[in-house]
Protein backbone atom coordinates (compact mmCIF):
# COMPACT_ATOMS: atom_id res chain seq x y z
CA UNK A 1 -30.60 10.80 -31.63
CA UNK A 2 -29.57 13.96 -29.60
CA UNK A 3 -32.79 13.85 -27.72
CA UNK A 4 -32.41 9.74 -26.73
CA UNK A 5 -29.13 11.00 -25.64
CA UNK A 6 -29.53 13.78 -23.63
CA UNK A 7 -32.90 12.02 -21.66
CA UNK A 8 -30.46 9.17 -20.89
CA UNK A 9 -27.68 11.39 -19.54
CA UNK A 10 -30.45 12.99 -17.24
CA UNK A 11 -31.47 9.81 -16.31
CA UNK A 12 -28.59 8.61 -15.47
CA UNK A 13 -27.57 12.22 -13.39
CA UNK A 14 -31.19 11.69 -11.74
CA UNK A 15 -30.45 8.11 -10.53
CA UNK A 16 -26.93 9.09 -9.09
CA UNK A 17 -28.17 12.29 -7.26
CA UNK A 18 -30.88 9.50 -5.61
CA UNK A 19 -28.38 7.25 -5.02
CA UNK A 20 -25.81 10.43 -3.41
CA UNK A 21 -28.98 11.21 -1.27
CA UNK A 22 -29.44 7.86 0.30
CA UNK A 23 -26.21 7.37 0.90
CA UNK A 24 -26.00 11.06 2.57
CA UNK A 25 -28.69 9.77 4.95
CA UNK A 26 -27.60 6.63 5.99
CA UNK A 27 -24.57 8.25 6.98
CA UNK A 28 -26.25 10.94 8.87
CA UNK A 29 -28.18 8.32 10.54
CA UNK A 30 -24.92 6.40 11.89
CA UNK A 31 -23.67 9.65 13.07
CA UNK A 32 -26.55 10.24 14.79
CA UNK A 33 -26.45 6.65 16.50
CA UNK A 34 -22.87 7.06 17.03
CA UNK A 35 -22.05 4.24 14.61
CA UNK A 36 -19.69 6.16 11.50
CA UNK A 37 -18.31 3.97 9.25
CA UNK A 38 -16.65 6.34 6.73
CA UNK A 39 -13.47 3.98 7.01
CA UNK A 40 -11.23 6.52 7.04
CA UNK A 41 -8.54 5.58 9.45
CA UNK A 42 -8.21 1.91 8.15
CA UNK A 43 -6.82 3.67 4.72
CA UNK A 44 -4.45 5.74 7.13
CA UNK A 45 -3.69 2.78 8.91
CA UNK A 46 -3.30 0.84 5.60
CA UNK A 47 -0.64 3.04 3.90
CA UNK A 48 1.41 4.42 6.88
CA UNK A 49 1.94 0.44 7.33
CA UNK A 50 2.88 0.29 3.58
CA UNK A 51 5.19 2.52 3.87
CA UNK A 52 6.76 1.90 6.91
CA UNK A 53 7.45 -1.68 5.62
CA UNK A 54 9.01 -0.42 2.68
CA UNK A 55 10.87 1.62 4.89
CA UNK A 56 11.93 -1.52 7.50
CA UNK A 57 13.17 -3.44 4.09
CA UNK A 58 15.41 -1.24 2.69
CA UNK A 59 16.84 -0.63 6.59
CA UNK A 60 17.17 -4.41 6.71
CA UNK A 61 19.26 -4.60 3.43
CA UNK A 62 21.55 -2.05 4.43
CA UNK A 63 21.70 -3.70 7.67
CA UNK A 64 22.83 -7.10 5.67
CA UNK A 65 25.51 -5.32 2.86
CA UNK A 66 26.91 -3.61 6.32
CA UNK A 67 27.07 -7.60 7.68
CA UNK A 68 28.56 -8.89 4.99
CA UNK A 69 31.95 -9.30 3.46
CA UNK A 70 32.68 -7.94 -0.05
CA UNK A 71 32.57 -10.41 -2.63
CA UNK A 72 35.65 -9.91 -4.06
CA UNK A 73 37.49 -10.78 -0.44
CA UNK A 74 35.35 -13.58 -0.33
CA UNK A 75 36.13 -15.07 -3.48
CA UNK A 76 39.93 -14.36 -2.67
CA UNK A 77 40.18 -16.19 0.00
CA UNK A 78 38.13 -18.93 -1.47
CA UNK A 79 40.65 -19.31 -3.59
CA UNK A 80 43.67 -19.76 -1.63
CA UNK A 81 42.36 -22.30 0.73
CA UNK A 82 41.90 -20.15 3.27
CA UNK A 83 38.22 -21.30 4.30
CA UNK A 84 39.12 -24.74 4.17
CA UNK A 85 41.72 -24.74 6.29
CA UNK A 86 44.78 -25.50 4.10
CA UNK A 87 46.47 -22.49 4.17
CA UNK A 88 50.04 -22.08 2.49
């Protein structure tokens, strides 16, 4: 059993160092054409958008609780009349 296993594992390694090669060259050959594709700045892109939205949201609620009255003022005045115009 120790031997099935360890041929497997180097199988396995063999087919993944072949498959790290090609990849290796197919990225040398689009750097050589002038064509990289490592997507790197899309991922950059991606999360300094993330992040900045979160940012803009939380901006934008503060903006609102700064906009709005206090509920407990609101409610107050509900309940005198004051909104619907029969004050007294």
């Amino acid at each position: 059993m120790f031997y099935r296993d360890f041929f497997l594992a180097e199988a396995i390694v063999s087919v993944r160092l072949q498959e790290m090669a090609r990849r290796c060259e197919a990225r040398r050959l689009l750097r050589q054409a002038g064509i990289d594709q490592r997507g790197w700045w899309p991922r950059q892109r991606c999360w300094l958008s993330c992040h900045l939205g979160r940012l803009l949201v939380a901006l934008g609620q503060r903006l609102q609780q700064y906009g709005q009255p206090p509920a407990t003022l609101l409610n107050g005045q509900i309940g005198r009349g004051a909104l619907s115009g029969n004050e007294g």
